[in-house]
PDB file of N, CA and C in Angstrom:
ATOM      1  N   UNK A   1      11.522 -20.225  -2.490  1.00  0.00           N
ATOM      2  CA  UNK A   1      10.846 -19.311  -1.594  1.00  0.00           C
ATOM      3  C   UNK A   1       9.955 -20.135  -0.659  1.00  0.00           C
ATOM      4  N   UNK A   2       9.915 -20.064   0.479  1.00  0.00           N
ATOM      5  CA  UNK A   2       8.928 -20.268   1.646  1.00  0.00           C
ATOM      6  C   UNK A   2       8.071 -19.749   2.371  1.00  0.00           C
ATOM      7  N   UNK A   3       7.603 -20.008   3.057  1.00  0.00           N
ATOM      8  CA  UNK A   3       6.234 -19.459   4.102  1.00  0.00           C
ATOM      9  C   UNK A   3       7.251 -18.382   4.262  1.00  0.00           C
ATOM     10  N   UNK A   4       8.442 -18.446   5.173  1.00  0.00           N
ATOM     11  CA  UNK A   4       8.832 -17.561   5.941  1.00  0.00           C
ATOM     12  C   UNK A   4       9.244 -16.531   5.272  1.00  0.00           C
ATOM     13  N   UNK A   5       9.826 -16.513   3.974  1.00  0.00           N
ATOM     14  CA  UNK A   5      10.092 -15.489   3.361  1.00  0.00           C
ATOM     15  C   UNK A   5       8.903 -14.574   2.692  1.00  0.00           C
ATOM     16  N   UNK A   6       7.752 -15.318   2.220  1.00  0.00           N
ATOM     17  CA  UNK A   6       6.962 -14.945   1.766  1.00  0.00           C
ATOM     18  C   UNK A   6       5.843 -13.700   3.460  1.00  0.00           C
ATOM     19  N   UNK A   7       6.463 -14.133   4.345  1.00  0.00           N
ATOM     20  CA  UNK A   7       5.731 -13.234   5.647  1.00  0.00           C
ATOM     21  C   UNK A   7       6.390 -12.041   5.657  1.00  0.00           C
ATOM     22  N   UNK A   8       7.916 -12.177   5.353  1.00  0.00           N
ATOM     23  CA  UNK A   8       8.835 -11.550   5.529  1.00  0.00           C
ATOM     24  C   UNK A   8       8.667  -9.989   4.348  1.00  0.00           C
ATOM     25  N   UNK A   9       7.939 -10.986   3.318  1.00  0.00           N
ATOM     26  CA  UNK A   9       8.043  -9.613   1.652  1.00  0.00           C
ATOM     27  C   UNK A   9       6.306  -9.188   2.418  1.00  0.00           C
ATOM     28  N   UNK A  10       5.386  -9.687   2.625  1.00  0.00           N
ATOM     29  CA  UNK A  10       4.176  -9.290   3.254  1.00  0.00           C
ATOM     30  C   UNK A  10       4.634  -7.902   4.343  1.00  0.00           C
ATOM     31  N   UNK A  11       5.541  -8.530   4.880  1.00  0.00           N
ATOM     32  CA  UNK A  11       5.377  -7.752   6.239  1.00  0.00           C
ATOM     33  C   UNK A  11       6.326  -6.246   5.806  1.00  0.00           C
ATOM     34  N   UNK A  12       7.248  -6.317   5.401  1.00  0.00           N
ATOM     35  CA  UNK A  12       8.175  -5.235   3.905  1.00  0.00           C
ATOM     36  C   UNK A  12       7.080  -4.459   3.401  1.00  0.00           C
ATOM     37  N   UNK A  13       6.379  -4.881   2.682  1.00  0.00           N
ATOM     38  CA  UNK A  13       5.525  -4.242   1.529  1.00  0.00           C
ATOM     39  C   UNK A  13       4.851  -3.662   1.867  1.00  0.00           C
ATOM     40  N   UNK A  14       3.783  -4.391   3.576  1.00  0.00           N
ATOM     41  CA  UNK A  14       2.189  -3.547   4.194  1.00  0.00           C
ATOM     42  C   UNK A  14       3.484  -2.164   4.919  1.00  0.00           C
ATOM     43  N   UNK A  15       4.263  -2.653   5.497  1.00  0.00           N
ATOM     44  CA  UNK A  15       5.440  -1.874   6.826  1.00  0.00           C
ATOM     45  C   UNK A  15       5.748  -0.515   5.297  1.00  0.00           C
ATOM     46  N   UNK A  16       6.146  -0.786   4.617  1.00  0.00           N
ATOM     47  CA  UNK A  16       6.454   0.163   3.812  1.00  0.00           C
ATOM     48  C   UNK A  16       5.221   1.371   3.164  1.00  0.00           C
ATOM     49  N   UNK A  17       4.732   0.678   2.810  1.00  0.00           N
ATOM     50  CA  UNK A  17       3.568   1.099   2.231  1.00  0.00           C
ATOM     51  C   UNK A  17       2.417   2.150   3.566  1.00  0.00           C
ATOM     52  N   UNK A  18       2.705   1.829   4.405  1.00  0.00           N
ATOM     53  CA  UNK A  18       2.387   2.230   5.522  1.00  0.00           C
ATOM     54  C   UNK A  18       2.722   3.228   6.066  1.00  0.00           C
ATOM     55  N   UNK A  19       4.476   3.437   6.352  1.00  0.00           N
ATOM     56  CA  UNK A  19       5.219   3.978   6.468  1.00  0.00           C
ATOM     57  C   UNK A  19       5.206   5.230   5.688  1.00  0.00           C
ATOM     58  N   UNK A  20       4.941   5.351   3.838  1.00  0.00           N
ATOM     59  CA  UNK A  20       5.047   6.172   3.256  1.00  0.00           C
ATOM     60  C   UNK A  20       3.422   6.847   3.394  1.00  0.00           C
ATOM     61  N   UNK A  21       2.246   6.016   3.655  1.00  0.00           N
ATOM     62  CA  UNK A  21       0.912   7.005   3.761  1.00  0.00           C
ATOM     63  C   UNK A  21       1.835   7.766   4.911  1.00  0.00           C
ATOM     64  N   UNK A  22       1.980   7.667   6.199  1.00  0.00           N
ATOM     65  CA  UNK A  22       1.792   8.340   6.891  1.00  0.00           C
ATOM     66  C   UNK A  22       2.778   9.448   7.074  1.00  0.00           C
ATOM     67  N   UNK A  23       3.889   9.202   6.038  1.00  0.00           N
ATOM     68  CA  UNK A  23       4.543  10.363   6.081  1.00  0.00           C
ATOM     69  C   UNK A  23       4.006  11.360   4.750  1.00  0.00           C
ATOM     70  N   UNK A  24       3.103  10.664   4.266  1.00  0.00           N
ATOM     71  CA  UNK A  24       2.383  11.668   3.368  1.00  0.00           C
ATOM     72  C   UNK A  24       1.346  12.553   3.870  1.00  0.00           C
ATOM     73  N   UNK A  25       0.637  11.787   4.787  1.00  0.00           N
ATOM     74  CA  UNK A  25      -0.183  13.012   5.380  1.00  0.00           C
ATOM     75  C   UNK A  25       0.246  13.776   6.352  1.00  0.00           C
ATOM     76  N   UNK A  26       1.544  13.334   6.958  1.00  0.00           N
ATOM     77  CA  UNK A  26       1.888  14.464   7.959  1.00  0.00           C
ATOM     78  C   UNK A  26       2.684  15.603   6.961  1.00  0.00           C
ATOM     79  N   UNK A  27       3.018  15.163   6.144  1.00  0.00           N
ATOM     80  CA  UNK A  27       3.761  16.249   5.418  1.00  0.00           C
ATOM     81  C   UNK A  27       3.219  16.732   4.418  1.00  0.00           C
ATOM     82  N   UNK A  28       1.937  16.185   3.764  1.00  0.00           N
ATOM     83  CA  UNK A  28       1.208  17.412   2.855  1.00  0.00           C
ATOM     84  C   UNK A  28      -0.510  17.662   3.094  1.00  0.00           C
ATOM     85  N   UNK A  29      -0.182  17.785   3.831  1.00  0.00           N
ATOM     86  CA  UNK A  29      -2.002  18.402   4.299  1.00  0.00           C
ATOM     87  C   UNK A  29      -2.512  19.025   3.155  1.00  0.00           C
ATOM     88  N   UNK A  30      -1.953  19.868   2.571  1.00  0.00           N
ATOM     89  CA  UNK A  30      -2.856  20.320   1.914  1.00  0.00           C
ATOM     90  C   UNK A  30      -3.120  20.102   0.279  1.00  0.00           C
ATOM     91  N   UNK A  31      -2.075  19.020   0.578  1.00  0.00           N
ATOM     92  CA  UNK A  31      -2.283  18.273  -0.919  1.00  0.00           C
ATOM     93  C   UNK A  31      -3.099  17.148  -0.993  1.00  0.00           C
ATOM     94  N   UNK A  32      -3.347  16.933   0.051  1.00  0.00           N
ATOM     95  CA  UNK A  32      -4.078  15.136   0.206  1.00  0.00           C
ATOM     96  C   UNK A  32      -5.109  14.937  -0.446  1.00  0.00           C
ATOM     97  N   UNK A  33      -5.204  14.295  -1.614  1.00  0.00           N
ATOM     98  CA  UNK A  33      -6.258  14.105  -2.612  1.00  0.00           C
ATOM     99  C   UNK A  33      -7.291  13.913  -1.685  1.00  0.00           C
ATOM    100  N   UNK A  34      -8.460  14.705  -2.366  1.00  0.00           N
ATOM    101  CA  UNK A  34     -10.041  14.137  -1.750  1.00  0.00           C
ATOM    102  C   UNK A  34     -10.962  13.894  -2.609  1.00  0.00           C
ATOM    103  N   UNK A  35     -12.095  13.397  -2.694  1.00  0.00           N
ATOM    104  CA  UNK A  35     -13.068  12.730  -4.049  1.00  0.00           C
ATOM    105  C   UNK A  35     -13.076  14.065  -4.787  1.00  0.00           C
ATOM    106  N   UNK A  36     -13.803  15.204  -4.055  1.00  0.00           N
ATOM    107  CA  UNK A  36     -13.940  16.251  -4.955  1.00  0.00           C
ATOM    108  C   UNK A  36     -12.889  16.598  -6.013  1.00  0.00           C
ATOM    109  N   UNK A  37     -11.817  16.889  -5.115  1.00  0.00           N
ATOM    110  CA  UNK A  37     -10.697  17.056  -6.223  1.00  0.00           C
ATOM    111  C   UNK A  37     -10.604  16.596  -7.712  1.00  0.00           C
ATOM    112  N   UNK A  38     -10.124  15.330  -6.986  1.00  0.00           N
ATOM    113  CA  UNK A  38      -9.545  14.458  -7.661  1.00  0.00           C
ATOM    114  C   UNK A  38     -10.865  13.838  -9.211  1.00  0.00           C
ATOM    115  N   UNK A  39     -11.838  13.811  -8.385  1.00  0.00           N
ATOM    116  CA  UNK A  39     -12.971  14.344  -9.892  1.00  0.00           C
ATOM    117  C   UNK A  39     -12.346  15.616 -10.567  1.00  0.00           C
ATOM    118  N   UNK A  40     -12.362  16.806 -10.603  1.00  0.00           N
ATOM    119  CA  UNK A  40     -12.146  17.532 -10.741  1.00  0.00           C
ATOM    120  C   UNK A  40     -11.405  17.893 -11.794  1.00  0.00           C
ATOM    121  N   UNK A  41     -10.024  17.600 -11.345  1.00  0.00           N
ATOM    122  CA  UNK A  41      -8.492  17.421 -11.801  1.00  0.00           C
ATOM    123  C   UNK A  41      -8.283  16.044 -12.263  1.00  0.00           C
ATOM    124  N   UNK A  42      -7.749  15.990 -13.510  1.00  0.00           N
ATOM    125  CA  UNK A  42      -8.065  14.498 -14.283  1.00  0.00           C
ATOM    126  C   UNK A  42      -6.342  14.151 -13.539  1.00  0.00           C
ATOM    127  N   UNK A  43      -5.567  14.569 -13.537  1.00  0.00           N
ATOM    128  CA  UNK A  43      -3.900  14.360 -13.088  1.00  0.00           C
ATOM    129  C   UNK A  43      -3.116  15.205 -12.132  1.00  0.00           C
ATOM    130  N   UNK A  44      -3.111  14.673 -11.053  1.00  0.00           N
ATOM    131  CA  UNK A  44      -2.661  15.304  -9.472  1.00  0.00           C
ATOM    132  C   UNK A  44      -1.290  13.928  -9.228  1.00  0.00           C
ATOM    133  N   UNK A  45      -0.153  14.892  -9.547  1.00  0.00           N
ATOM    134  CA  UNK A  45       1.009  14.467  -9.205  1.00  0.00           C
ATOM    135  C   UNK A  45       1.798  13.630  -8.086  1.00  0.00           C
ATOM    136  N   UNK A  46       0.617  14.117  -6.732  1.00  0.00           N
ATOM    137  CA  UNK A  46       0.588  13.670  -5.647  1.00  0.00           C
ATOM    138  C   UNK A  46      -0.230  12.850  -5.430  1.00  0.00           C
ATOM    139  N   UNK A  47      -1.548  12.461  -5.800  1.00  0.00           N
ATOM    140  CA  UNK A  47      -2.730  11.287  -5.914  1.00  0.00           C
ATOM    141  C   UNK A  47      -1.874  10.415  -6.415  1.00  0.00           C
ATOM    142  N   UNK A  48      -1.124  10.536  -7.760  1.00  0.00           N
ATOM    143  CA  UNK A  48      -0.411   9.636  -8.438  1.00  0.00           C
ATOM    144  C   UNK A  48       0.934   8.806  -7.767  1.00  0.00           C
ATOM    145  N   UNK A  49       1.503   9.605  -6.932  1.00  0.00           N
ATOM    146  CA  UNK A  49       2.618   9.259  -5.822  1.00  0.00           C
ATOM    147  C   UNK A  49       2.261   8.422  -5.250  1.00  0.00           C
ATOM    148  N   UNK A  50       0.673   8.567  -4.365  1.00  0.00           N
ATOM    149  CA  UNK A  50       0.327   7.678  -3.501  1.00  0.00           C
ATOM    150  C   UNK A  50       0.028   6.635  -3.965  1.00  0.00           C
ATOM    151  N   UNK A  51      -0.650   6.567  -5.056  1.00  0.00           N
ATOM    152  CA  UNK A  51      -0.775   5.386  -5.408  1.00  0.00           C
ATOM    153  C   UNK A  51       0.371   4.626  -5.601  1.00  0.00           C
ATOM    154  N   UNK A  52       1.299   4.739  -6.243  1.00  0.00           N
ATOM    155  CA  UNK A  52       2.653   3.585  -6.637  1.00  0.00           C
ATOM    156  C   UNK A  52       3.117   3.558  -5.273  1.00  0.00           C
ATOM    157  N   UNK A  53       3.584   4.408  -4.394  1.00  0.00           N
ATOM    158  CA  UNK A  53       4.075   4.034  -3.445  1.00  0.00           C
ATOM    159  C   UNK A  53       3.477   3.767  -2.019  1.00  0.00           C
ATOM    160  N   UNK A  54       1.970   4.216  -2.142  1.00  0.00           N
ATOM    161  CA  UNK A  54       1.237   3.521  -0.938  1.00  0.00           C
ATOM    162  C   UNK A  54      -0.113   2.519  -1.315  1.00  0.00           C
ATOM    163  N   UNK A  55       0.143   2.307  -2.217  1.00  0.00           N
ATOM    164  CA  UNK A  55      -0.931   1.317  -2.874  1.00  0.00           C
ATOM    165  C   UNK A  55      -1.278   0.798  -1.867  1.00  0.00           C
ATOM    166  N   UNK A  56      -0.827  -0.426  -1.495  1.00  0.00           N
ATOM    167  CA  UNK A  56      -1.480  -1.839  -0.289  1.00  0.00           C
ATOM    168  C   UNK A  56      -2.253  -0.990   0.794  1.00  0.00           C
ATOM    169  N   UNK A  57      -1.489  -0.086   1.390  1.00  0.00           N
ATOM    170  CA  UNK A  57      -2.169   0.466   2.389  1.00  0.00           C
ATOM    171  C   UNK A  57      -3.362   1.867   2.410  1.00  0.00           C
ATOM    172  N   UNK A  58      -3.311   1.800   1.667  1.00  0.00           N
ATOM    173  CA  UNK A  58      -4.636   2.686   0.328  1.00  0.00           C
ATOM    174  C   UNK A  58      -5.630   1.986   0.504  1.00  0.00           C
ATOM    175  N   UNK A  59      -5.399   0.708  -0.241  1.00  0.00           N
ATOM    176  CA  UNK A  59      -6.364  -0.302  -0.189  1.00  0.00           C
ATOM    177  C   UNK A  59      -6.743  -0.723   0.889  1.00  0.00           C
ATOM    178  N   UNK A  60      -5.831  -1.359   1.445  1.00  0.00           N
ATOM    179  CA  UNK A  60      -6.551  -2.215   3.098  1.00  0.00           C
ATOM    180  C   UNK A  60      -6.784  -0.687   3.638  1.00  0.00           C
ATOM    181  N   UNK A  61      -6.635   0.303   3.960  1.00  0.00           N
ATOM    182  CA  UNK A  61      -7.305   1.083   4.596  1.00  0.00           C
ATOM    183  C   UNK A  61      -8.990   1.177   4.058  1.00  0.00           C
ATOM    184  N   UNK A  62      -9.098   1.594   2.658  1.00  0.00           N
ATOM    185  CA  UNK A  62     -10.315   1.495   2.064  1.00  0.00           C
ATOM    186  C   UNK A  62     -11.285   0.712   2.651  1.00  0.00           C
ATOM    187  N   UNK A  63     -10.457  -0.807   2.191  1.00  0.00           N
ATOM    188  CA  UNK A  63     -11.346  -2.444   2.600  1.00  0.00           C
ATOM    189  C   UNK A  63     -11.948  -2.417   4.063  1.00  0.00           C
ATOM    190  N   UNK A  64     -11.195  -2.004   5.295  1.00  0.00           N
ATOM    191  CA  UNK A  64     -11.471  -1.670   6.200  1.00  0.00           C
ATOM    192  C   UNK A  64     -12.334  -0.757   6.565  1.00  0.00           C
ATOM    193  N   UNK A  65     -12.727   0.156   5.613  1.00  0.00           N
ATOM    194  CA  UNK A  65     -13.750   1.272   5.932  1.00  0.00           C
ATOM    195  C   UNK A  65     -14.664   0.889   5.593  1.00  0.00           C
ATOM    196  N   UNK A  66     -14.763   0.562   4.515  1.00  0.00           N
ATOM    197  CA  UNK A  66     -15.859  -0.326   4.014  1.00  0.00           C
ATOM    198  C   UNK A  66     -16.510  -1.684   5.105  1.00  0.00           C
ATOM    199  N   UNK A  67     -15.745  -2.272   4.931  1.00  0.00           N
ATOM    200  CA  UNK A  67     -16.427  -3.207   6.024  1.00  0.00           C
ATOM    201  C   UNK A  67     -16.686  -2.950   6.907  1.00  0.00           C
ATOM    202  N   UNK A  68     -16.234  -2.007   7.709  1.00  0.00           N
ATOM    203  CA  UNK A  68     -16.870  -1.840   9.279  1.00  0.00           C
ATOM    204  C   UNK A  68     -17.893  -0.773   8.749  1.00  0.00           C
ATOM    205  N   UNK A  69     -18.400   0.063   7.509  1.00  0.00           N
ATOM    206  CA  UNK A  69     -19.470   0.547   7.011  1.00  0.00           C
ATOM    207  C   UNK A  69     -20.464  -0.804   6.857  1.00  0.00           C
ATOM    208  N   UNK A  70     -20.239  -1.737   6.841  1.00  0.00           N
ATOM    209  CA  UNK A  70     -20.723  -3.295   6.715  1.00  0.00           C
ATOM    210  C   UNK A  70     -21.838  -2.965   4.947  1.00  0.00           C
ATOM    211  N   UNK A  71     -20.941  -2.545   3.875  1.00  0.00           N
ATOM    212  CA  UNK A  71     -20.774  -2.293   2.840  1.00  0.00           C
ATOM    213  C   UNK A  71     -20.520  -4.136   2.047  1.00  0.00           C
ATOM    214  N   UNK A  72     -19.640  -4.872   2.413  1.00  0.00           N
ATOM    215  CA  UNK A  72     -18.615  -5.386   1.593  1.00  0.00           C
ATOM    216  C   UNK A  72     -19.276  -6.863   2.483  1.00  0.00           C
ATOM    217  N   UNK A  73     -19.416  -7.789   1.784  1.00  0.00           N
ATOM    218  CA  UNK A  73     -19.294  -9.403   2.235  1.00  0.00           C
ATOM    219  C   UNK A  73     -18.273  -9.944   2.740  1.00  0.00           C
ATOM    220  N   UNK A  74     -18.760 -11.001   3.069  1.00  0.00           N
ATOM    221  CA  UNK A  74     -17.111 -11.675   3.699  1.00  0.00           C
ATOM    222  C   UNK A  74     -16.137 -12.017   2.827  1.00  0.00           C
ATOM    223  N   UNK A  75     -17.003 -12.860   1.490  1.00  0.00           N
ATOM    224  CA  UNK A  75     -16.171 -13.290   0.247  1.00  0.00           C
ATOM    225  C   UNK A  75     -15.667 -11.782  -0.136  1.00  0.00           C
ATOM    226  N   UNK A  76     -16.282 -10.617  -0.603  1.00  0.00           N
ATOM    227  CA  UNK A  76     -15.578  -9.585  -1.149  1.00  0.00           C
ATOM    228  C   UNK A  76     -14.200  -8.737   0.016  1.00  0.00           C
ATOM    229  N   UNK A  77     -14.605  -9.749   1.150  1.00  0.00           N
ATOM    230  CA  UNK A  77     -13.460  -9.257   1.819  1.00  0.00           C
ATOM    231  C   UNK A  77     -12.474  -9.532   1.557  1.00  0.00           C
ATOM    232  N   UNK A  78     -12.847 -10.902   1.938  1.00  0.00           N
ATOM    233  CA  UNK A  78     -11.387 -11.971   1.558  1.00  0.00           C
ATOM    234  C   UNK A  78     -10.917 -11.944  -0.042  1.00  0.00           C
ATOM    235  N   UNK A  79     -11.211 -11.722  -0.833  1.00  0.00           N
ATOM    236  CA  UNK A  79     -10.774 -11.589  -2.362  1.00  0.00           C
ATOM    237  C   UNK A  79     -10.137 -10.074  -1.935  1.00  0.00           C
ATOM    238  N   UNK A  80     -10.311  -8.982  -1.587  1.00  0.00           N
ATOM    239  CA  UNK A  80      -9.655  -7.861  -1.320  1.00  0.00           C
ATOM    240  C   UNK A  80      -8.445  -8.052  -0.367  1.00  0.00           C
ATOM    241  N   UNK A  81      -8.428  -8.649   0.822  1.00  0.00           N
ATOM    242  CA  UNK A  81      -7.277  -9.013   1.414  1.00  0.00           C
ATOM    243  C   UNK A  81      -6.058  -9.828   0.507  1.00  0.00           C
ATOM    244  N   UNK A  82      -6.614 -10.703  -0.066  1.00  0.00           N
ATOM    245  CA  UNK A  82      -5.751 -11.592  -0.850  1.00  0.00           C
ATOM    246  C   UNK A  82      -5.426 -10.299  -1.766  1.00  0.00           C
ATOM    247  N   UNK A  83      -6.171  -9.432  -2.750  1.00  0.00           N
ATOM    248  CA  UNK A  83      -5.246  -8.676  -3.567  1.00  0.00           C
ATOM    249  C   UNK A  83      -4.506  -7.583  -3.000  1.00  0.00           C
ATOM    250  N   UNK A  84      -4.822  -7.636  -1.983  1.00  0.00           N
ATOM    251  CA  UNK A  84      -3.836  -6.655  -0.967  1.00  0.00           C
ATOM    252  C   UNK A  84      -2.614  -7.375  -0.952  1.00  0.00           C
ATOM    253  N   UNK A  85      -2.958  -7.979  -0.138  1.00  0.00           N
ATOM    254  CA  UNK A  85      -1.641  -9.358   0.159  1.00  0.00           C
ATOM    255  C   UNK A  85      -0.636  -9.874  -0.883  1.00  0.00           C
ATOM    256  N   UNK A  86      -0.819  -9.831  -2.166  1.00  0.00           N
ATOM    257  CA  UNK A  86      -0.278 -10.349  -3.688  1.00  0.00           C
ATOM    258  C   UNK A  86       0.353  -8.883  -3.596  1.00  0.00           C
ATOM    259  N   UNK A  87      -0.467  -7.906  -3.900  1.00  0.00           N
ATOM    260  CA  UNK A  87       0.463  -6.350  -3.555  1.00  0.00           C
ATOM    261  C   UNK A  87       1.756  -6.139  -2.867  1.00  0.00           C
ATOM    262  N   UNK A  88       1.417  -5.853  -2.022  1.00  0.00           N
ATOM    263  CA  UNK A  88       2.436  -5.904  -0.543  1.00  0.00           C
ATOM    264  C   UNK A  88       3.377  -6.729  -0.836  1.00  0.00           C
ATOM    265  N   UNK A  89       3.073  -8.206  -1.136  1.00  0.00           N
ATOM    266  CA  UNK A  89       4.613  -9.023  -1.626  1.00  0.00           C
ATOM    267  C   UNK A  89       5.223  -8.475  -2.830  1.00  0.00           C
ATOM    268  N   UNK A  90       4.315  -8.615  -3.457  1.00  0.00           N
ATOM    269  CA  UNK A  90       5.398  -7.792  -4.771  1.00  0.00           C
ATOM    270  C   UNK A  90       6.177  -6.637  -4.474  1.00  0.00           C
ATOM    271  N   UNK A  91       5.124  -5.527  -3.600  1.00  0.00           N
ATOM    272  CA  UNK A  91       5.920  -4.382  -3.361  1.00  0.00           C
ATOM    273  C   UNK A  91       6.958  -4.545  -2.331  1.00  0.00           C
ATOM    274  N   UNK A  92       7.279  -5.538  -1.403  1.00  0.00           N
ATOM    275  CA  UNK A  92       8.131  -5.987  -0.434  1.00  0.00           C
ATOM    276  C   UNK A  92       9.551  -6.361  -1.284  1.00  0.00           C
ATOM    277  N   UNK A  93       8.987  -7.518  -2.378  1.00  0.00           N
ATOM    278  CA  UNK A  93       9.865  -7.773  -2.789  1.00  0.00           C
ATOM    279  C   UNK A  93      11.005  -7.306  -3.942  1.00  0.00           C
ATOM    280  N   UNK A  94      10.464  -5.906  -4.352  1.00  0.00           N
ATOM    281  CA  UNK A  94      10.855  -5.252  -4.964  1.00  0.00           C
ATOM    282  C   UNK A  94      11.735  -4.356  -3.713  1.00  0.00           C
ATOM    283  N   UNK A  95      10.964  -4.136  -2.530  1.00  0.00           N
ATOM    284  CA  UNK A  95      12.210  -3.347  -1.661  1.00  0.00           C
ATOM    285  C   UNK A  95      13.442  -4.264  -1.358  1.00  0.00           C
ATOM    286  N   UNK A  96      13.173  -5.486  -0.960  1.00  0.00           N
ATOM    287  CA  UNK A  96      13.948  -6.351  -0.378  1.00  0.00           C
ATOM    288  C   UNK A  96      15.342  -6.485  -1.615  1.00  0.00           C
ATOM    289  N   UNK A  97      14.819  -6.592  -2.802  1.00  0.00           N
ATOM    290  CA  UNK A  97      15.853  -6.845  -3.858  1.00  0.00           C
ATOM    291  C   UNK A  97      16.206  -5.572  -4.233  1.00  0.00           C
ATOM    292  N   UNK A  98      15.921  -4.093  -4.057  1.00  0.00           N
ATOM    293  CA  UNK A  98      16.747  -3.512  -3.866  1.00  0.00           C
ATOM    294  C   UNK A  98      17.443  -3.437  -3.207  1.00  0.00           C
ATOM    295  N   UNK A  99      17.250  -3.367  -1.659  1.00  0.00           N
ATOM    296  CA  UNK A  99      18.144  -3.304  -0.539  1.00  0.00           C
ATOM    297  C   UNK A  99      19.367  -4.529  -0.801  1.00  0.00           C
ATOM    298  N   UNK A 100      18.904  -5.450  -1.501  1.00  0.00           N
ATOM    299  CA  UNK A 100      19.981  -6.438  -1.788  1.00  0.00           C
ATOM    300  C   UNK A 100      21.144  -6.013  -2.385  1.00  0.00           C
ATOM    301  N   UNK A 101      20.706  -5.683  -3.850  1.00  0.00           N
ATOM    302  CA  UNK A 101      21.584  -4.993  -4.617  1.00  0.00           C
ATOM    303  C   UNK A 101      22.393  -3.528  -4.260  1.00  0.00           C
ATOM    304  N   UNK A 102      21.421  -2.720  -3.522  1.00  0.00           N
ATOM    305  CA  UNK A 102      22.281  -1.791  -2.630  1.00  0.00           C
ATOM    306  C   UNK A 102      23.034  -2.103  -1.630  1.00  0.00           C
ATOM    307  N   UNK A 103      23.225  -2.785  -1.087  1.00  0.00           N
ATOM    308  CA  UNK A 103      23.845  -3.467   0.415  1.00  0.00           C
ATOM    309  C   UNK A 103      23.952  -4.913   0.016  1.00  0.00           C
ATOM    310  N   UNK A 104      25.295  -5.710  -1.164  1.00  0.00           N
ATOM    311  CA  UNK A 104      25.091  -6.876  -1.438  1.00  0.00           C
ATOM    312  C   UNK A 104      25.737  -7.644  -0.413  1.00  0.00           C
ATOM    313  N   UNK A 105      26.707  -7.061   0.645  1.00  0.00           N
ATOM    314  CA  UNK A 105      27.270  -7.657   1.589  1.00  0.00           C
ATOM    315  C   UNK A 105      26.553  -7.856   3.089  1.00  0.00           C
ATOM    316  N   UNK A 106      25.676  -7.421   3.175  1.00  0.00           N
ATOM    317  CA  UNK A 106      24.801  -7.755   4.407  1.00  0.00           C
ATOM    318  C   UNK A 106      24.734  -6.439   4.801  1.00  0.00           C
ATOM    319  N   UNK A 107      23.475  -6.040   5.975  1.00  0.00           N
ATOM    320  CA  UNK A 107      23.125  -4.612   6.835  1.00  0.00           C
ATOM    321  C   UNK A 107      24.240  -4.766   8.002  1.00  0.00           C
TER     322      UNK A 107
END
């Protein structure tokens, strides 16, 4: 594995992860977990969705709110980007090796 592949499962994982927030909030408004709730209700089917499948971008959205709340240090930034970043590849590379195994002859 190399730089380039390793940009490649980064760029998969945030692109995906991304992809699925935003088709989550256009398509369930009125499910979209909020603090109250989700205190509330110990297990929401849909909180739980988002998480496995929009994790990274959950997070870096968070990290981002936070910091421009100027909440978060630089070091607690950068340790949050990096576990973003470890995310996103894994979750990239779990799409990528499916798409492999689904499509073993090329797109």
């Amino acid at each position: 594995m190399n730089i380039a592949m390793l940009l490649i499962l980064l760029a998969t994982g945030f692109g995906t992860s991304f992809l699925v927030l935003d088709i989550s909030r256009a398509a369930a408004r009125r499910h979209w977990p909020t603090v109250d709730g989700a205190v509330a209700e110990r297990f929401r089917p849909f909180a739980v969705f988002l998480a496995l499948f929009a994790g990274p971008a959950l997070f870096a959205g968070s990290v981002w709110r936070m910091r421009m709340a100027d909440t978060l240090s630089s070091i607690e930034v950068l340790v949050a980007a990096t576990i973003a970043s470890g995310w996103a590849i894994c979750y990239g590379l779990v799409i990528v090796q499916g798409a492999w195994r689904l499509f073993p002859a090329g797109l």
